[in-house]
C-alpha atoms as a PDB file:
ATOM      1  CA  UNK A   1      48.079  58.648 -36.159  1.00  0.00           C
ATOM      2  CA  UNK A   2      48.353  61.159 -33.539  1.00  0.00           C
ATOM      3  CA  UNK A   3      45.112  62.935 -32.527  1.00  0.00           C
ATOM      4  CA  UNK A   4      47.375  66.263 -31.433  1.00  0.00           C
ATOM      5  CA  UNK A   5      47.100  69.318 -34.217  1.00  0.00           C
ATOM      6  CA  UNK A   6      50.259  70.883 -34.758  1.00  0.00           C
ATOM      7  CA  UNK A   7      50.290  74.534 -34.934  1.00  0.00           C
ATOM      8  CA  UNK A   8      50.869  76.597 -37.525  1.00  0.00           C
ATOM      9  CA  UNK A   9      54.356  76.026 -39.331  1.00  0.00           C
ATOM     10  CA  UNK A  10      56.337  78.156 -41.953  1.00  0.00           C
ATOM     11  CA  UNK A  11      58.430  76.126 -44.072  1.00  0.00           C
ATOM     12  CA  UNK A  12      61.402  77.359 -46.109  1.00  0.00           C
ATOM     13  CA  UNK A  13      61.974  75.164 -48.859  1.00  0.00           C
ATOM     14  CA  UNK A  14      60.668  71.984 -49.983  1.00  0.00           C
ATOM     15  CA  UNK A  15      63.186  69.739 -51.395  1.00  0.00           C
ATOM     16  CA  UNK A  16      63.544  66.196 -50.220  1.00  0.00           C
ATOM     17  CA  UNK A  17      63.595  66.431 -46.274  1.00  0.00           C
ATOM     18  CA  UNK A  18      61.410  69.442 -46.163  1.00  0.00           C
ATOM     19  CA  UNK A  19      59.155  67.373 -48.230  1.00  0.00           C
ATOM     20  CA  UNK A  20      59.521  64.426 -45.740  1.00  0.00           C
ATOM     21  CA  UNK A  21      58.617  66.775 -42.718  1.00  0.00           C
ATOM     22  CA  UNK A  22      55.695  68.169 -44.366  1.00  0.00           C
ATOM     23  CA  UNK A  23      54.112  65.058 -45.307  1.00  0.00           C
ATOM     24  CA  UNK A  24      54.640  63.803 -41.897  1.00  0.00           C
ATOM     25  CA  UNK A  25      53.073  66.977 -40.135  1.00  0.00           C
ATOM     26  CA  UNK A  26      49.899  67.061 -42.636  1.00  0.00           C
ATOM     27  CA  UNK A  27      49.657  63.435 -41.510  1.00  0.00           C
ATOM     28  CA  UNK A  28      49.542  64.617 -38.079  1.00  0.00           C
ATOM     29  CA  UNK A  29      47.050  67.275 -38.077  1.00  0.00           C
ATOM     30  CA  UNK A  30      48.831  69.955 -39.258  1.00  0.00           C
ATOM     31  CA  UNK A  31      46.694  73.421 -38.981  1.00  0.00           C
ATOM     32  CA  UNK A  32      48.059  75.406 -41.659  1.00  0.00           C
ATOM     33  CA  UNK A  33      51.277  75.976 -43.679  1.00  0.00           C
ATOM     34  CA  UNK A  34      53.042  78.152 -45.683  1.00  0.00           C
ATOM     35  CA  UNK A  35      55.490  76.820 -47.761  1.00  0.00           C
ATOM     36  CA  UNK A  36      58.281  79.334 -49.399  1.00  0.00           C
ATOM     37  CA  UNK A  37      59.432  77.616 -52.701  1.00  0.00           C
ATOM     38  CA  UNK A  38      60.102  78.808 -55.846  1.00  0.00           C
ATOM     39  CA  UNK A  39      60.633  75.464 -57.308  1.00  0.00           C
ATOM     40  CA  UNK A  40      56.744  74.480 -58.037  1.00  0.00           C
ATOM     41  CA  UNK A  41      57.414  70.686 -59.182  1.00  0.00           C
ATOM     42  CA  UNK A  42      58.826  70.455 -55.502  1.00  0.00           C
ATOM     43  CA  UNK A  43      55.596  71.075 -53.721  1.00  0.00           C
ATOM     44  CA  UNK A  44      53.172  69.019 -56.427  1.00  0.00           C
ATOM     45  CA  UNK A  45      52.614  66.263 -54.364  1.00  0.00           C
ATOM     46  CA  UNK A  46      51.158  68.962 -51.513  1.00  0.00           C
ATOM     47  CA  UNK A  47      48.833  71.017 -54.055  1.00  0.00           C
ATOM     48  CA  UNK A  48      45.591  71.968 -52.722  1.00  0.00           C
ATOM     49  CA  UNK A  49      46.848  71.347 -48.937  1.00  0.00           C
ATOM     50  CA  UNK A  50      48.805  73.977 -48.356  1.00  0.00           C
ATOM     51  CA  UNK A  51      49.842  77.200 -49.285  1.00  0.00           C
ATOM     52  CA  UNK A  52      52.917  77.765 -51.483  1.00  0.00           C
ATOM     53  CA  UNK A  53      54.745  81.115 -52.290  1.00  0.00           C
ATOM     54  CA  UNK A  54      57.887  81.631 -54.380  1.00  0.00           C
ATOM     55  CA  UNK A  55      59.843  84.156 -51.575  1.00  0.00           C
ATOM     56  CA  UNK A  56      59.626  85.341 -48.564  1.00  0.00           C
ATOM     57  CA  UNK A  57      57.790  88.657 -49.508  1.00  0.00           C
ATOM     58  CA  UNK A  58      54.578  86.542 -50.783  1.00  0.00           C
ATOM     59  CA  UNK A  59      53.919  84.876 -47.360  1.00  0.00           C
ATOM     60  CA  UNK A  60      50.496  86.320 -46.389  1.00  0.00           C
ATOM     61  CA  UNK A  61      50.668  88.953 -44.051  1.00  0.00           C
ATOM     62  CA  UNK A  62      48.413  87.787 -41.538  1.00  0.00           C
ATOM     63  CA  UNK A  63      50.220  84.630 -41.134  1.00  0.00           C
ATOM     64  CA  UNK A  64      51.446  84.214 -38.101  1.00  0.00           C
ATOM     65  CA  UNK A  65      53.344  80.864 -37.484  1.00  0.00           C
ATOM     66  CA  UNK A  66      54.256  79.463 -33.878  1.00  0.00           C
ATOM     67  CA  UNK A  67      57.515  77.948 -35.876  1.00  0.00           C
ATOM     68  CA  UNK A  68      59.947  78.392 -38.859  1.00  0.00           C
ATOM     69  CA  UNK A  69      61.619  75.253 -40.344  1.00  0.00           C
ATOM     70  CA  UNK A  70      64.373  76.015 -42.260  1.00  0.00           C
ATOM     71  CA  UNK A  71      65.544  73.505 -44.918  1.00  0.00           C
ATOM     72  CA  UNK A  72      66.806  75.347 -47.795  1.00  0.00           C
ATOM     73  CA  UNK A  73      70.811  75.080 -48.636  1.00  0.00           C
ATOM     74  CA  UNK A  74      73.175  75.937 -46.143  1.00  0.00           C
ATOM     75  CA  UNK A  75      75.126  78.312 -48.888  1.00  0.00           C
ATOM     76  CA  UNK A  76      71.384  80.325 -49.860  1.00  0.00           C
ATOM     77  CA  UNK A  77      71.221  80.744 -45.884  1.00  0.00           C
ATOM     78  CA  UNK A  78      73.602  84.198 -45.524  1.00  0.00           C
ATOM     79  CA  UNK A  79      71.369  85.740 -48.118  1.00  0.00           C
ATOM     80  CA  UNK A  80      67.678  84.544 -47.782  1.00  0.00           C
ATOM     81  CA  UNK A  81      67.870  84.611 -43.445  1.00  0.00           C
ATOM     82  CA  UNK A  82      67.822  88.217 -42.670  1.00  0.00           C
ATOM     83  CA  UNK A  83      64.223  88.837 -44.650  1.00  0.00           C
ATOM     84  CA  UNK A  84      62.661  86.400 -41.796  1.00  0.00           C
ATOM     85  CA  UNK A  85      63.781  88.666 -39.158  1.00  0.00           C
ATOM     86  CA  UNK A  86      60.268  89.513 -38.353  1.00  0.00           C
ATOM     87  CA  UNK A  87      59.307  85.872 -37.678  1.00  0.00           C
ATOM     88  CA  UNK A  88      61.964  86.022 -35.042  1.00  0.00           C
ATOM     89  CA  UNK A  89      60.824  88.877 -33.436  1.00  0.00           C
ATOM     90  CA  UNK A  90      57.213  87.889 -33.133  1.00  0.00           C
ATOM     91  CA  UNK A  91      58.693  85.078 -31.309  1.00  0.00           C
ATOM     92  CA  UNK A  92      58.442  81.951 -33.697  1.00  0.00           C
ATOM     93  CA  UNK A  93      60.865  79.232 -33.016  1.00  0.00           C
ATOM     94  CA  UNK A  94      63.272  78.645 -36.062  1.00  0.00           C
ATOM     95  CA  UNK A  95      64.000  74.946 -36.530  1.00  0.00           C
ATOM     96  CA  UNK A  96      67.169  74.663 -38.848  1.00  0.00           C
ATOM     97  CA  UNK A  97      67.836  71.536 -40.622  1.00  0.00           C
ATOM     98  CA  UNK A  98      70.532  73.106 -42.850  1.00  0.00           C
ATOM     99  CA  UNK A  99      74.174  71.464 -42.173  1.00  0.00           C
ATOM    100  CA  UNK A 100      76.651  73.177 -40.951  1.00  0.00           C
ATOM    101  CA  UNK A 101      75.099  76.508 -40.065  1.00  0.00           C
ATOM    102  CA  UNK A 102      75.732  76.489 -35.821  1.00  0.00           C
ATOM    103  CA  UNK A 103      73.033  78.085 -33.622  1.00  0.00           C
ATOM    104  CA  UNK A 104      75.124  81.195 -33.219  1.00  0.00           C
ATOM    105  CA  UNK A 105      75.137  81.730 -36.619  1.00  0.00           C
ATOM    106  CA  UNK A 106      71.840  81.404 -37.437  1.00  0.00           C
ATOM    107  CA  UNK A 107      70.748  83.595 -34.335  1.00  0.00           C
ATOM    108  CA  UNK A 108      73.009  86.402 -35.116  1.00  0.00           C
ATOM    109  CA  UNK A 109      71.235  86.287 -39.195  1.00  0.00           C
ATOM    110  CA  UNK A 110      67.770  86.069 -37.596  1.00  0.00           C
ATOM    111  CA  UNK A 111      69.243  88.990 -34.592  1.00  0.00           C
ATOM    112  CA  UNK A 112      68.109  87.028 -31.423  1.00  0.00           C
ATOM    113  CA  UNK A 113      65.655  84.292 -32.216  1.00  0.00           C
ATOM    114  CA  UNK A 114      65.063  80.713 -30.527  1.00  0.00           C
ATOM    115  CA  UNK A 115      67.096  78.011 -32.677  1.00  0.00           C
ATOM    116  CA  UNK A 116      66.424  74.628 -32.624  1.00  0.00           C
ATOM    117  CA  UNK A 117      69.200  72.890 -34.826  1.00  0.00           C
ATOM    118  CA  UNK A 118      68.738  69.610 -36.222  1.00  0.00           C
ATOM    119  CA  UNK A 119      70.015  66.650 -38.451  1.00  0.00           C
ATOM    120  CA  UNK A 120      67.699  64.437 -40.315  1.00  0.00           C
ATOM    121  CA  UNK A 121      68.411  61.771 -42.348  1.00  0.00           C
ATOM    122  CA  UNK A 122      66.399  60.467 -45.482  1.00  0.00           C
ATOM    123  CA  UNK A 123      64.798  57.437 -44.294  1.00  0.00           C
ATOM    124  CA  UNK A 124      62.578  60.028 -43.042  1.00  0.00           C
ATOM    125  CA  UNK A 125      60.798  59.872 -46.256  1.00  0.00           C
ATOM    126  CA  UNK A 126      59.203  56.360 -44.635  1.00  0.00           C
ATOM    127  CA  UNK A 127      58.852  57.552 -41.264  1.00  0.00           C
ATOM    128  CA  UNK A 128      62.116  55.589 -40.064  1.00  0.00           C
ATOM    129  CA  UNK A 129      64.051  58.797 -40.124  1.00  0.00           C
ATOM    130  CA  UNK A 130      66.544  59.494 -37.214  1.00  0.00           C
ATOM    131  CA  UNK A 131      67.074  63.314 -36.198  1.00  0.00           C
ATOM    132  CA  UNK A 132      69.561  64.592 -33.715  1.00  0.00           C
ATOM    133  CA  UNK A 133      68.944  67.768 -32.422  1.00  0.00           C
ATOM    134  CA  UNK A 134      69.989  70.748 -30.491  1.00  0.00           C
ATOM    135  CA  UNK A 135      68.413  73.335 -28.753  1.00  0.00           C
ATOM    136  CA  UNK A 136      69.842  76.729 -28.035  1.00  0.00           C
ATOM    137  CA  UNK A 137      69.658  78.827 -24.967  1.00  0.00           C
ATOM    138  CA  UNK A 138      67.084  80.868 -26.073  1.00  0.00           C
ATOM    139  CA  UNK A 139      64.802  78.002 -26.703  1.00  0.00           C
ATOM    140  CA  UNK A 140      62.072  77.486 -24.201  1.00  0.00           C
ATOM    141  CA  UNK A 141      60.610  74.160 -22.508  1.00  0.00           C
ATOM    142  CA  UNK A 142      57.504  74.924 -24.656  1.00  0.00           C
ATOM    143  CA  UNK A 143      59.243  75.213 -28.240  1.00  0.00           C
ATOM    144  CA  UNK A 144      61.827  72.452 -27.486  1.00  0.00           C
ATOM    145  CA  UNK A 145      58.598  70.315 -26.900  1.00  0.00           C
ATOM    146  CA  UNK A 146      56.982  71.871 -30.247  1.00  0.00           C
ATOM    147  CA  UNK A 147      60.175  71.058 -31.903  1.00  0.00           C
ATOM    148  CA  UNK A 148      60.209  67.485 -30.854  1.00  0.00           C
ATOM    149  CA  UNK A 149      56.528  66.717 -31.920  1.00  0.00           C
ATOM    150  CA  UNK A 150      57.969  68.195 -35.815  1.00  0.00           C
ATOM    151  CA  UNK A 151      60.683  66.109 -36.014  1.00  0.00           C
ATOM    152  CA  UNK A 152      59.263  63.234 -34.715  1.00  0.00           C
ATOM    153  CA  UNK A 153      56.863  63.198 -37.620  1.00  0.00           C
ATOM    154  CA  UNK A 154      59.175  61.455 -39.405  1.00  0.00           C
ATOM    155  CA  UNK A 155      60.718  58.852 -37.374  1.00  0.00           C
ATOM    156  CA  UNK A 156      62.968  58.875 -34.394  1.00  0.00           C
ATOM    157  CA  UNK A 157      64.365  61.756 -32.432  1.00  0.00           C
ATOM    158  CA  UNK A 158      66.818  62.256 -29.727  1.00  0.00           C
ATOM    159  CA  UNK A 159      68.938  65.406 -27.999  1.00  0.00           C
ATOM    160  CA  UNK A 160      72.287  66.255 -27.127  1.00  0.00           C
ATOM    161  CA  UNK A 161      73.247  68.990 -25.138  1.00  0.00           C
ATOM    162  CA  UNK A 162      76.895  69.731 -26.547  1.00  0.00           C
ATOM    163  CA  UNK A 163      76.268  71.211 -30.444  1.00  0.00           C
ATOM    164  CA  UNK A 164      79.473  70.571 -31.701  1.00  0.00           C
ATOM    165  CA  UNK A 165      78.087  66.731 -32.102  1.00  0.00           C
ATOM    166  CA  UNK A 166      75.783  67.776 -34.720  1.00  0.00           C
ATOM    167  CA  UNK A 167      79.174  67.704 -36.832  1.00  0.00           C
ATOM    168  CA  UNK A 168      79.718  63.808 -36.590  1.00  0.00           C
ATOM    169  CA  UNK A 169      75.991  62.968 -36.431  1.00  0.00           C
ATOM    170  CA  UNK A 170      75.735  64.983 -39.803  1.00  0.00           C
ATOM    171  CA  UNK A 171      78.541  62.441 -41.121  1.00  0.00           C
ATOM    172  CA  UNK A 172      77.243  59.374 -39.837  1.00  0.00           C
ATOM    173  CA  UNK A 173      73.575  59.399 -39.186  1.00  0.00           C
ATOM    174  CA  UNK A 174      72.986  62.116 -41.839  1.00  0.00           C
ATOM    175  CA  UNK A 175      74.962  61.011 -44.624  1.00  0.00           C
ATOM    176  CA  UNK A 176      75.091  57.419 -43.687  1.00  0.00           C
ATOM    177  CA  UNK A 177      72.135  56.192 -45.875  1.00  0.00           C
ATOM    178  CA  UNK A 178      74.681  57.223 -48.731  1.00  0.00           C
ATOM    179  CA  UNK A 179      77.165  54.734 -47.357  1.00  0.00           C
ATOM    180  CA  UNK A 180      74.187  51.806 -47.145  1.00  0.00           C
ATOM    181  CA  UNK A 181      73.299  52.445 -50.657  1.00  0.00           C
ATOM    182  CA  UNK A 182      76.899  52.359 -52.057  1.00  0.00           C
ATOM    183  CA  UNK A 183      77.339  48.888 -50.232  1.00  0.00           C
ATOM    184  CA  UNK A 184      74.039  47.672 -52.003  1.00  0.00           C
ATOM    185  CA  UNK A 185      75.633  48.940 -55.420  1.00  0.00           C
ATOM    186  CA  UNK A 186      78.904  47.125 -54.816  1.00  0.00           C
ATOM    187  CA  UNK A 187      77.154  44.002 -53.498  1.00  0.00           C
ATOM    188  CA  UNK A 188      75.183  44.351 -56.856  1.00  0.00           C
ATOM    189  CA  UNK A 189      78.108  44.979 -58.978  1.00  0.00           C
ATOM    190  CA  UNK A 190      80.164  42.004 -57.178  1.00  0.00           C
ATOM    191  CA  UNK A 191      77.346  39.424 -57.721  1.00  0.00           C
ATOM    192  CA  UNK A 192      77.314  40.191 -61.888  1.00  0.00           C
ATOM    193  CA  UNK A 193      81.022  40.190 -61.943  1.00  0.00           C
ATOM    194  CA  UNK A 194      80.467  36.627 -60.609  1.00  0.00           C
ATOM    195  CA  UNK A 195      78.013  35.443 -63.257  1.00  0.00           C
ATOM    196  CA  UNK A 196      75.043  36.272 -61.230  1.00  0.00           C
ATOM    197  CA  UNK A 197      72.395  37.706 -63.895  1.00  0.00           C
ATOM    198  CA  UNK A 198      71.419  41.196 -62.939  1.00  0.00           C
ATOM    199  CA  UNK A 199      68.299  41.420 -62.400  1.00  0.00           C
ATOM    200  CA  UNK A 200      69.159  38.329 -59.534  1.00  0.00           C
ATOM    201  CA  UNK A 201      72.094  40.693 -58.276  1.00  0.00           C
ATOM    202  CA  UNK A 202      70.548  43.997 -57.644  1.00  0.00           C
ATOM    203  CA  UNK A 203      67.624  41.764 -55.998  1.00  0.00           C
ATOM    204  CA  UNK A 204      69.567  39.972 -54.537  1.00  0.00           C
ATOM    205  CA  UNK A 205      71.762  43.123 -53.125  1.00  0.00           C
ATOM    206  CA  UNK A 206      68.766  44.991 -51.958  1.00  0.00           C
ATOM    207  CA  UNK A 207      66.789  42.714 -49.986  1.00  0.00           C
ATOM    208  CA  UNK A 208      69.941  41.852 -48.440  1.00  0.00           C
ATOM    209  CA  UNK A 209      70.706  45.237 -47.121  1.00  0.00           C
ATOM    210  CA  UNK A 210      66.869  45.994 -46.430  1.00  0.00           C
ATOM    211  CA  UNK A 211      66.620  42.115 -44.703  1.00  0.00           C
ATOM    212  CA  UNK A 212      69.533  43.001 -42.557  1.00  0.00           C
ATOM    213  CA  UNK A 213      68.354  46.299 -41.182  1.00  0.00           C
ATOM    214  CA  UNK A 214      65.380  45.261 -40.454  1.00  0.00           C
ATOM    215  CA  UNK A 215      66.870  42.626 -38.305  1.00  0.00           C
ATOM    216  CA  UNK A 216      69.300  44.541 -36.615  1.00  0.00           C
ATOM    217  CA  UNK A 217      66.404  47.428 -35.561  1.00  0.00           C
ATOM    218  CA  UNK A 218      64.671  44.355 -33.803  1.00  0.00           C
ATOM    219  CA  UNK A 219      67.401  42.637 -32.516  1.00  0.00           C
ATOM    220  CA  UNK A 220      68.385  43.615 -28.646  1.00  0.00           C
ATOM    221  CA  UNK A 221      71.872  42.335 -29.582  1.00  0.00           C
ATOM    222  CA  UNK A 222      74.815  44.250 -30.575  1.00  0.00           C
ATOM    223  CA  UNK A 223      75.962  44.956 -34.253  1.00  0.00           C
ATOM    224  CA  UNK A 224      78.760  43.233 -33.495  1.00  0.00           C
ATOM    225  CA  UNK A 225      77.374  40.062 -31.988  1.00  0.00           C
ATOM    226  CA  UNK A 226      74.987  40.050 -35.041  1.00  0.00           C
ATOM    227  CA  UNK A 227      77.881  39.823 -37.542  1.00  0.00           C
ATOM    228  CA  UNK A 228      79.413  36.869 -35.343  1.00  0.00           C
ATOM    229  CA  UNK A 229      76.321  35.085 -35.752  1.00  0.00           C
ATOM    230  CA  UNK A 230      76.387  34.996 -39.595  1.00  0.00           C
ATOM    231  CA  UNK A 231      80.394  34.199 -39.845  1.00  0.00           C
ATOM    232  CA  UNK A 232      80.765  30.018 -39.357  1.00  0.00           C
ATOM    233  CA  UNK A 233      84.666  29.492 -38.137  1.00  0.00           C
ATOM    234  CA  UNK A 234      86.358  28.549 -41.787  1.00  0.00           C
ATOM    235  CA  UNK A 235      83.720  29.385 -43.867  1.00  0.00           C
ATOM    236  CA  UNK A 236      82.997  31.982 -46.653  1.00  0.00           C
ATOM    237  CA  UNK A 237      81.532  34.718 -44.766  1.00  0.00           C
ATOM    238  CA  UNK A 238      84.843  34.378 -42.605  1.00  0.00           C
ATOM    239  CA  UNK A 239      86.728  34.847 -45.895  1.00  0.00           C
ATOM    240  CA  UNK A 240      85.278  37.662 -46.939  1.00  0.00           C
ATOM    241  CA  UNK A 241      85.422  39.537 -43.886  1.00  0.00           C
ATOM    242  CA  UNK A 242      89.241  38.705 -43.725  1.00  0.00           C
ATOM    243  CA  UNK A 243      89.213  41.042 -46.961  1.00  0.00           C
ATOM    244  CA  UNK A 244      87.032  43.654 -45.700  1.00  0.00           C
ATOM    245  CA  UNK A 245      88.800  43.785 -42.508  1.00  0.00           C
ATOM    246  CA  UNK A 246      92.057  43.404 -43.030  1.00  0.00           C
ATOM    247  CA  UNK A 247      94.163  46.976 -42.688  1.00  0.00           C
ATOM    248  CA  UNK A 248      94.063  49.422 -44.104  1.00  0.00           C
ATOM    249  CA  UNK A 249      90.222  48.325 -45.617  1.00  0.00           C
ATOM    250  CA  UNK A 250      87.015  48.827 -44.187  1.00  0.00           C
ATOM    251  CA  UNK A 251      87.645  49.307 -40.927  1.00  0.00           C
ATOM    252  CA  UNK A 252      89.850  52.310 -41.752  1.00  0.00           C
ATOM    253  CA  UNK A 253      88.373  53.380 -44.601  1.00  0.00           C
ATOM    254  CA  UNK A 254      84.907  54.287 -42.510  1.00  0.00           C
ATOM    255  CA  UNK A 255      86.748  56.432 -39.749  1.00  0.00           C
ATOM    256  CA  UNK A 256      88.279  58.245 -42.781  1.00  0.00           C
ATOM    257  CA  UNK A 257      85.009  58.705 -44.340  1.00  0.00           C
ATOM    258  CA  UNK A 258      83.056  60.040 -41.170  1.00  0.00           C
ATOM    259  CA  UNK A 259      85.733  61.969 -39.868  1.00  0.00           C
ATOM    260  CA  UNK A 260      86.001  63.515 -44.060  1.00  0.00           C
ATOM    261  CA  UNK A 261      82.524  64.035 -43.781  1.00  0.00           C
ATOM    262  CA  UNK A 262      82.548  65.675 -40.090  1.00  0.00           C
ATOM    263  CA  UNK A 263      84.883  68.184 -40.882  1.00  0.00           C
ATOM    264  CA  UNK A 264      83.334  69.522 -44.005  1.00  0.00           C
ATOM    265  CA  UNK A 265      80.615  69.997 -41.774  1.00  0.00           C
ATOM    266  CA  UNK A 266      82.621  72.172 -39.720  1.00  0.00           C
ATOM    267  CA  UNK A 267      84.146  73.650 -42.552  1.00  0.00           C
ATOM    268  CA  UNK A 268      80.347  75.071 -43.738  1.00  0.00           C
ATOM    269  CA  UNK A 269      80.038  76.958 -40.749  1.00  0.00           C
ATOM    270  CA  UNK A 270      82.372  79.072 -41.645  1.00  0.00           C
END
């Protein structure tokens, strides 16, 4: 555990990854919080360690935070934004984890503050999230640094420079859990359709898919090189990946998918 104590923090809404950020910053030292939520059964598992408001107008008014972490819907954004104008001008940083809403947007709702945007994923839940991020030009050395030590709360962080990658990153690192889990659910369903009983089968399915990540996060060897190692020349795993690979399948099917997935993220920003 980190010894640093995070500064004050806002927080607009407390669903999953909100949740996951929070838990990771109280772990950290966090000083104080404010947490705007009108949800309560959201914010149960924080009661009596920080403070929760339904809206915007019951945030205490000497609360001052150094940062504002947005993580309510993207489509509640156009109307909720504009009341934390005065955040903005007392010079918070706004951290936006909200897909598809671009920097520009957000700065010209919030009329000229420092944006930090940012894509989580929900591994970050068990502290092996991974979170892109950008930071826009209004965002100083200081706040890009305080917006590092929030996301990294909850697993790994890196930067890009160029925002429009937030789009695919949203569609593969942010959705791609989604695609893990549907492979453990067809792996289940395929082992019962064999005769394996299901309890064995969604066992079975899971370990497999936690076993193998584990593996590849330690491994120094490529994904690729990793899948050569399991596939003996002529034997079953080499069958099965003639199915899964053969055009149009997998292969195909996964660039469809992402690039699906990356242009409905563009398509929210509109």
């Amino acid at each position: 555990m980190s010894a640093e104590v995070l500064p004050p923090v806002l927080l607009v809404g407390c669903g999953k990854m909100g949740g996951a950020l929070l838990a990771g910053w109280l772990e950290r030292g966090l000083s104080r919080a404010v947490v705007v939520e009108p949800h309560k059964p959201s914010t149960e598992a924080f009661a009596h360690r920080v403070e929760v408001v339904p809206d915007v107008h019951s945030i205490p008014s000497g609360f001052v935070p150094e940062a504002v972490v947005l993580a309510t819907k993207p489509q509640q954004a156009d109307d909720a934004l504009p009341d934390y104008r005065p955040f903005a001008r007392g010079g918070a940083l706004f951290v936006s984890i909200m897909a598809g809403k671009t920097i520009s947007r957000l700065d010209a709702m919030l009329e000229g503050a420092a944006v930090v945007r940012a894509m989580p994923n929900t591994p970050a839940a068990i502290g092996q999230g991974f979170t892109v991020a950008c930071a826009g030009r209004r965002v100083s050395s200081t706040q890009k640094d305080l917006a590092h030590r929030l996301l990294v709360a909850t697993g790994e962080v890196d930067w890009v420079e160029a925002e429009s990658l937030i789009d695919p990153v949203t569609a593969i690192s942010g959705g791609g859990p989604a695609y893990v889990f549907l492979l453990a659910e067809l792996l289940e369903k395929a082992g019962i359709e064999q005769g394996v009983p299901p309890d064995l089968a969604r066992r079975m399915a899971r370990a497999t898919i936690t076993g193998s990540g584990a593996l590849l996060g330690r491994s120094a060897e490529d994904a690729a090189v990793l899948r050569k190692n399991v596939t003996s020349p002529k034997g079953t795993t080499e069958q099965a990946l003639a199915v899964l690979m053969a055009e149009p399948a997998w292969p195909e099917l996964v660039s469809r998918a992402v690039d699906a997935a990356t242009k409905r993220s563009r398509e929210l920003a509109k």
